[in-house]
C-alpha atoms as a PDB file:
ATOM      1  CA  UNK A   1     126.190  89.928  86.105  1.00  0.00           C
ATOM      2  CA  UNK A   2     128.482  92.710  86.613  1.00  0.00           C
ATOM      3  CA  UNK A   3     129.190  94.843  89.550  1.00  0.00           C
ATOM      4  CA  UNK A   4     129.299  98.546  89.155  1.00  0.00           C
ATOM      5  CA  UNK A   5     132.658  99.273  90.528  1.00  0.00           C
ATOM      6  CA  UNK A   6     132.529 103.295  91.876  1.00  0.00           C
ATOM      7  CA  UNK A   7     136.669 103.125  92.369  1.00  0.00           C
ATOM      8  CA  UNK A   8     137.445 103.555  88.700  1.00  0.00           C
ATOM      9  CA  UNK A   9     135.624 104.571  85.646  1.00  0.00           C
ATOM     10  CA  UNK A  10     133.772 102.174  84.022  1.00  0.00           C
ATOM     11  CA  UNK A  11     132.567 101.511  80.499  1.00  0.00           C
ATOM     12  CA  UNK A  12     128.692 101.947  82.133  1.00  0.00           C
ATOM     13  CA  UNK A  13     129.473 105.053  83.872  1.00  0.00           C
ATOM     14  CA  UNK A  14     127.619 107.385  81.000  1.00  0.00           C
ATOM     15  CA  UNK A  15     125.020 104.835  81.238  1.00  0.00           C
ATOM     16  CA  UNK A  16     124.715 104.994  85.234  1.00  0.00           C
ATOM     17  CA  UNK A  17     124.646 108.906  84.694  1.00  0.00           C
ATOM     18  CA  UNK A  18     121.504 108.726  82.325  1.00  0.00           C
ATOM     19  CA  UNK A  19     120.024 106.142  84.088  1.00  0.00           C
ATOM     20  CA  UNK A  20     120.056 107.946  87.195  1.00  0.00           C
ATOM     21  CA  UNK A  21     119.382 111.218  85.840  1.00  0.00           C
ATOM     22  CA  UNK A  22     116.269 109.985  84.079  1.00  0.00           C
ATOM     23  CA  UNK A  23     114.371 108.745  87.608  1.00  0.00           C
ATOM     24  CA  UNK A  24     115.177 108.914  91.185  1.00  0.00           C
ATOM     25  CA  UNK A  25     116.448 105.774  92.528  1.00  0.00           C
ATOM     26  CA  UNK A  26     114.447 104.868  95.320  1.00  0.00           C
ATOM     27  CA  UNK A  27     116.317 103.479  98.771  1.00  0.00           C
ATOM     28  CA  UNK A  28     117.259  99.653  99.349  1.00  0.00           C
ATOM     29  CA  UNK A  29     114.776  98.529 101.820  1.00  0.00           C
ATOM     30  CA  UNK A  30     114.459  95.611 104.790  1.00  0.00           C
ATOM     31  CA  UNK A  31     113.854  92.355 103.197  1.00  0.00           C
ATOM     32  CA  UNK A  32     115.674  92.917 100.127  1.00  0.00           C
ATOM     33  CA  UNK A  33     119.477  92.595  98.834  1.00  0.00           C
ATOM     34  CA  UNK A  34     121.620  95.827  98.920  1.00  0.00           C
ATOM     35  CA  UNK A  35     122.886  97.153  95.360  1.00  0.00           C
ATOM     36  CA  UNK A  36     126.753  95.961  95.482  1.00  0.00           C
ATOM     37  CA  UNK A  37     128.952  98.489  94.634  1.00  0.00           C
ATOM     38  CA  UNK A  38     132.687  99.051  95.157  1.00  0.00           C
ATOM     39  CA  UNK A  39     134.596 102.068  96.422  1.00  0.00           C
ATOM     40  CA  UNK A  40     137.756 103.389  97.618  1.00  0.00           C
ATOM     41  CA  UNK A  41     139.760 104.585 101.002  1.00  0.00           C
ATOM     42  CA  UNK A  42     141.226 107.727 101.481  1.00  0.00           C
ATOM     43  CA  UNK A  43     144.286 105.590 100.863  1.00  0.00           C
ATOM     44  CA  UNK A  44     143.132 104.226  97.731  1.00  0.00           C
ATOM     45  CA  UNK A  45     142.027 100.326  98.965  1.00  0.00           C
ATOM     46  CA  UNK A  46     139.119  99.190  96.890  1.00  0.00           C
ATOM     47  CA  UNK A  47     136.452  97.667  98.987  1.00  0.00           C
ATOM     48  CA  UNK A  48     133.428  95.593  97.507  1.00  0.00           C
ATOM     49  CA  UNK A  49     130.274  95.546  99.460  1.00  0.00           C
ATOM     50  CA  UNK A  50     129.712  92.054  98.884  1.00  0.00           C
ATOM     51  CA  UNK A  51     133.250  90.852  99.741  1.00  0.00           C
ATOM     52  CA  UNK A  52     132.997  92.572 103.370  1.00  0.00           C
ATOM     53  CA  UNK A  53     129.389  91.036 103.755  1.00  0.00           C
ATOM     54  CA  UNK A  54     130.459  87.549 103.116  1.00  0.00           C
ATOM     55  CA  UNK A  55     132.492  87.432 106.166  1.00  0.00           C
ATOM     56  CA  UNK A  56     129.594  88.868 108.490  1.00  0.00           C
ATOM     57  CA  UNK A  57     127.123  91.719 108.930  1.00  0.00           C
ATOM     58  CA  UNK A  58     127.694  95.311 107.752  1.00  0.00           C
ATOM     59  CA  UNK A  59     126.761  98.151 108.979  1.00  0.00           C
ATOM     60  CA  UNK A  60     126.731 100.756 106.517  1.00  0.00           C
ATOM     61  CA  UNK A  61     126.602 104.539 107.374  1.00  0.00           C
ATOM     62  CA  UNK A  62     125.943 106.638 104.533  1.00  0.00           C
ATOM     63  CA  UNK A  63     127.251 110.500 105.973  1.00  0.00           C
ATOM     64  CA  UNK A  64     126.613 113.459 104.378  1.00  0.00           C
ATOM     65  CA  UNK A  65     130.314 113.924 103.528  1.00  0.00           C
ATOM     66  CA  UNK A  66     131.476 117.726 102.419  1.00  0.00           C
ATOM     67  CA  UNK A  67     128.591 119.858 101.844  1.00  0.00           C
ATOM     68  CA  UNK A  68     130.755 122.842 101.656  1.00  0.00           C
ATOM     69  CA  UNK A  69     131.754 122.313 105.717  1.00  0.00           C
ATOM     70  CA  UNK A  70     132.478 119.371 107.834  1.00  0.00           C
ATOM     71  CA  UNK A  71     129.347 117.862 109.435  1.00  0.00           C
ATOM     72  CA  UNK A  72     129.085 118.310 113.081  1.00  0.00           C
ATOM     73  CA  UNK A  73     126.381 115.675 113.399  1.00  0.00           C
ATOM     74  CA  UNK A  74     128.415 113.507 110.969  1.00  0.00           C
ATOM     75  CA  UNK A  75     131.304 114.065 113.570  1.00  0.00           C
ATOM     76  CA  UNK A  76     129.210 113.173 116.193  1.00  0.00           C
ATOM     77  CA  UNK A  77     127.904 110.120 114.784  1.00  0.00           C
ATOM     78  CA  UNK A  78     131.469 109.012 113.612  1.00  0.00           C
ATOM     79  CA  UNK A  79     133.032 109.197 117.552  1.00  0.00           C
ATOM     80  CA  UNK A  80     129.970 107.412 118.710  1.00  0.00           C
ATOM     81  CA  UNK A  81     130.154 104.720 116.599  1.00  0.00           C
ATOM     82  CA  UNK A  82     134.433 104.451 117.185  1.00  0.00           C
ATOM     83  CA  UNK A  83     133.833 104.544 120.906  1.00  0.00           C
ATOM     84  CA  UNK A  84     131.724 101.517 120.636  1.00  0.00           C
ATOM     85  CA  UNK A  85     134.391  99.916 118.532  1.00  0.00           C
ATOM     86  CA  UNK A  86     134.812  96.642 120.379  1.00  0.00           C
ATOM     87  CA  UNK A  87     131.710  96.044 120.743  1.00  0.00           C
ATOM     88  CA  UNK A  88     131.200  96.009 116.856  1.00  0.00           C
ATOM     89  CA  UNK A  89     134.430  93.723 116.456  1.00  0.00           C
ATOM     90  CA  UNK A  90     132.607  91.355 119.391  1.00  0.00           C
ATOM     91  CA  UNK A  91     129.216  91.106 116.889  1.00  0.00           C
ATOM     92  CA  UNK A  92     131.528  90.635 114.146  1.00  0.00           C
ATOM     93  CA  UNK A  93     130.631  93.754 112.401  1.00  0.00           C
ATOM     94  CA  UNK A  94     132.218  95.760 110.102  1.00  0.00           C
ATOM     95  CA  UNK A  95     131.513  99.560 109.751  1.00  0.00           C
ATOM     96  CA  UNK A  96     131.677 100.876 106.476  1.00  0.00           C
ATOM     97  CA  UNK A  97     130.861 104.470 106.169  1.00  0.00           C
ATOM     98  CA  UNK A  98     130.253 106.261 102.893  1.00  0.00           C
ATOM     99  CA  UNK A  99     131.702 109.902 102.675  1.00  0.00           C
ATOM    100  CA  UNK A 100     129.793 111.755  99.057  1.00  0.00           C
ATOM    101  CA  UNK A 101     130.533 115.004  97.871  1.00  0.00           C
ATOM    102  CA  UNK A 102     132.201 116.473  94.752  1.00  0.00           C
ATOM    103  CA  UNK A 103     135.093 114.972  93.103  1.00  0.00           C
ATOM    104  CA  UNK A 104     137.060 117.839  93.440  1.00  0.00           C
ATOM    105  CA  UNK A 105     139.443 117.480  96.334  1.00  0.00           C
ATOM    106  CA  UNK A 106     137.105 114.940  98.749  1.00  0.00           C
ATOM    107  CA  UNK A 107     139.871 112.686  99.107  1.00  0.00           C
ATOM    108  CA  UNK A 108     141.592 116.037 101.103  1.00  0.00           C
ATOM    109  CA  UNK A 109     137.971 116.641 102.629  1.00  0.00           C
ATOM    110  CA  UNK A 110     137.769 113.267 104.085  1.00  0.00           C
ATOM    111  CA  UNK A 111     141.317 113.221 104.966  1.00  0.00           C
ATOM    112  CA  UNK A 112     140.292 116.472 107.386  1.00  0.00           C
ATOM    113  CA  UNK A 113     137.417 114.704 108.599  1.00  0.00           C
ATOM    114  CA  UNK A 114     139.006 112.100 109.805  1.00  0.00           C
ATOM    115  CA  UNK A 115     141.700 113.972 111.137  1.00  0.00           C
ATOM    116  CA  UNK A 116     140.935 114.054 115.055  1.00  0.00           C
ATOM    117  CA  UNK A 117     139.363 110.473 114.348  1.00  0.00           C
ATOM    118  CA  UNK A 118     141.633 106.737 114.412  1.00  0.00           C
ATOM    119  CA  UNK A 119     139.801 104.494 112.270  1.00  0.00           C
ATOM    120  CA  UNK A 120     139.225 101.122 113.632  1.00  0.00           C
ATOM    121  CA  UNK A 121     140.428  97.801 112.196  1.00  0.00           C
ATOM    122  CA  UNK A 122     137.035  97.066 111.314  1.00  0.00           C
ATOM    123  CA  UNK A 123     135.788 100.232 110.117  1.00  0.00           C
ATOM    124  CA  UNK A 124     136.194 102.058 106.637  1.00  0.00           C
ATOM    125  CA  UNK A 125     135.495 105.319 105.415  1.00  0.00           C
ATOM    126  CA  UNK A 126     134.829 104.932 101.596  1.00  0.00           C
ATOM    127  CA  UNK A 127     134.737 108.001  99.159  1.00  0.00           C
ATOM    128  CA  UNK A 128     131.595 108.424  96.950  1.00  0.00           C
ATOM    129  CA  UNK A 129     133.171 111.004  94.401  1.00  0.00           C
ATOM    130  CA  UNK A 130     130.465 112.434  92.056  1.00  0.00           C
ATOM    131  CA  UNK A 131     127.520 111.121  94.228  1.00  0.00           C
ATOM    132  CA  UNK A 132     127.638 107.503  91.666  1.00  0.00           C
ATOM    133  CA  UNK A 133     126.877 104.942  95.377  1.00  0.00           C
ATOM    134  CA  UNK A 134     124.373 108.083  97.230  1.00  0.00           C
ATOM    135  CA  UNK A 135     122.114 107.862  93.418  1.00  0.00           C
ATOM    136  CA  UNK A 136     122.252 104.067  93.367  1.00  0.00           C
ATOM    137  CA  UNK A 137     120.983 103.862  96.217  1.00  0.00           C
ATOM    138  CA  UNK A 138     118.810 106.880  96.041  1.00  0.00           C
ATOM    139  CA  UNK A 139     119.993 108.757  98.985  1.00  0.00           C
ATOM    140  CA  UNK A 140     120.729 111.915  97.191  1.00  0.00           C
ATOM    141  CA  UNK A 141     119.942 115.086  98.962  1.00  0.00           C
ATOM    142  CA  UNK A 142     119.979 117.669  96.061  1.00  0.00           C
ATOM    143  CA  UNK A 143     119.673 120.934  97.761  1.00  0.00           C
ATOM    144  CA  UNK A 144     121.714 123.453  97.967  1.00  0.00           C
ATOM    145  CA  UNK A 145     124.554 122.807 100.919  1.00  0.00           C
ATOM    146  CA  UNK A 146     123.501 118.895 100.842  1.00  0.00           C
ATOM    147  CA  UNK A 147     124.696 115.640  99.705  1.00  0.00           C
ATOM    148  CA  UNK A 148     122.988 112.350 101.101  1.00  0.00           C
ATOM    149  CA  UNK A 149     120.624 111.800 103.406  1.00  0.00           C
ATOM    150  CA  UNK A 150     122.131 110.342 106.689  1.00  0.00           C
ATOM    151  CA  UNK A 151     120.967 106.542 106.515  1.00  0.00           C
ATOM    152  CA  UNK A 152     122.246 103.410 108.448  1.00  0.00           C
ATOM    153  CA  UNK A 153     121.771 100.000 107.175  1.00  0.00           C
ATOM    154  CA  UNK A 154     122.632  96.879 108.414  1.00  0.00           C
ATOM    155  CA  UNK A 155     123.327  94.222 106.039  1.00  0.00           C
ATOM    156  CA  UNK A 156     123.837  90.006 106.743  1.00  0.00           C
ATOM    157  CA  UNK A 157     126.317  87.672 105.273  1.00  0.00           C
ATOM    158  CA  UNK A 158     123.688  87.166 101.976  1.00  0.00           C
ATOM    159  CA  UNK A 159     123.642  91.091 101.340  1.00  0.00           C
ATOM    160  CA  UNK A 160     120.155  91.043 102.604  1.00  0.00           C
ATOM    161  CA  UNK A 161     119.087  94.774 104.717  1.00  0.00           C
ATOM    162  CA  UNK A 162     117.639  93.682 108.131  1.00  0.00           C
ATOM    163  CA  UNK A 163     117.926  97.520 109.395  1.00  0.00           C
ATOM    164  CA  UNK A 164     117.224 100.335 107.453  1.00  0.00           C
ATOM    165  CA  UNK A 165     116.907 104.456 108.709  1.00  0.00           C
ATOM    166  CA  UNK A 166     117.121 107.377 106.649  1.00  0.00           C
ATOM    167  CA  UNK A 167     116.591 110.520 107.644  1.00  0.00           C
ATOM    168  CA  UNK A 168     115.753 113.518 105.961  1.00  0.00           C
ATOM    169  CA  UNK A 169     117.182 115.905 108.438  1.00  0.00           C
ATOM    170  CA  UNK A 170     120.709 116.496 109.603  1.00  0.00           C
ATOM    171  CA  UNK A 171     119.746 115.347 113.504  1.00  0.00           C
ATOM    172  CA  UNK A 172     118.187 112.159 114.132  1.00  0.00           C
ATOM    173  CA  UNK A 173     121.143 109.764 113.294  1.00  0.00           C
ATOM    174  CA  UNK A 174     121.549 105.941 114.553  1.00  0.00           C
ATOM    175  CA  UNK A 175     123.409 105.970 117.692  1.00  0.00           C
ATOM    176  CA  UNK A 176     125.785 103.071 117.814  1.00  0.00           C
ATOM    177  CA  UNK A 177     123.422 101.614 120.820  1.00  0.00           C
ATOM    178  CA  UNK A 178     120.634 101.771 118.467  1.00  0.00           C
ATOM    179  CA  UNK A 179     122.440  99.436 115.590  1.00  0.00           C
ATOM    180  CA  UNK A 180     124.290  97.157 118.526  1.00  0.00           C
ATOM    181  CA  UNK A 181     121.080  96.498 119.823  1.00  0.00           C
ATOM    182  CA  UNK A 182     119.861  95.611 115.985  1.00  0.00           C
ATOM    183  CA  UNK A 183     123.134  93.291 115.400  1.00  0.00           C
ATOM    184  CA  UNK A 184     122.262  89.522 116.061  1.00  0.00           C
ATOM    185  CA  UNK A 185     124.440  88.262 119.340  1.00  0.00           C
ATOM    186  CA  UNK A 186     126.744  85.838 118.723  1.00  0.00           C
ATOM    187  CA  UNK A 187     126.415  82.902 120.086  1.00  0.00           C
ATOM    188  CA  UNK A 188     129.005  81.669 122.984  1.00  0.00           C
ATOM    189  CA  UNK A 189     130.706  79.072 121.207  1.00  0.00           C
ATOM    190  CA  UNK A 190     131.155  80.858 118.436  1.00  0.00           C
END
């Protein structure tokens, strides 16, 4: 099986395009393993969705990236989740947060997104240039001045979704309380 790797282009990539373009994806859901896919860092570090998952649960944040502005909910959501840090790092979570928008200049966009913002250890914010992870996993908002819907997953060690939200708004988000509370506790000993 291969995994569709969003960093680089890929022989598939036409194929993904028609695919995608033929039918609507329709969102992962609870119960049921999250498409792996691979993207990059504003400073160019692949990460694999399955790699990060096989060391514990994921929490995956799909933003709504550059619409033509910065998002202040996105903002919002983003200092929420960083001022909860440690408490992800204590349920041995990782935050990976997905940042879509045209290819053209969204490394820079991300860049000033993040630019009041210091990133974690165990976060990542992952570019989605060309919209290739918000179709796969059918998140794409295509209206004018829109990219994704907002969604939060969380995701175990098998790549299984226990915890799933998407809005179709630009309020409503997951507060980091909301997914903490979602995260198994670790045990103790552990």
């Amino acid at each position: 099986m291969e995994i569709l790797n969003f960093s680089r282009p890929s022989r598939f990539a036409p194929l993904l395009v028609l695919a995608v373009s033929g039918f609507a994806a329709t969102p992962p859901t609870v119960d049921n393993k999250a498409p792996d896919f691979a993207l990059s860092t504003v400073e160019g570090k692949s990460v694999r969705l399955s790699e990060v998952t096989s060391k514990g649960p994921v929490v995956l944040v799909v933003l709504r990236g550059y619409p033509g502005y910065q998002c202040p909910y996105c903002n919002r959501q983003v200092q929420d989740f960083i001022l909860k840090s440690q408490a992800f790092a204590d349920a041995g979570a990782r935050v990976v947060m997905v940042y879509p928008g045209p290819p053209q200049d969204l490394g820079g966009r991300a860049s000033e997104f993040l630019a009041d913002k210091k990133l974690p250890d165990n976060f990542d914010l992952l570019l989605d240039p060309g919209y290739e992870f918000t179709n796969l996993y059918g998140l794409r908002w295509d209206a004018p001045h829109e990219t994704a819907y907002p969604s939060t997953f969380l995701i175990d060690r098998r790549g299984v979704i226990f915890f799933s939200k998407i809005v179709k708004e630009h309020g409503g988000r997951t507060s980091a309380a909301e997914i903490l509370d979602a995260l198994p506790k670790r045990k103790a000993a552990q």
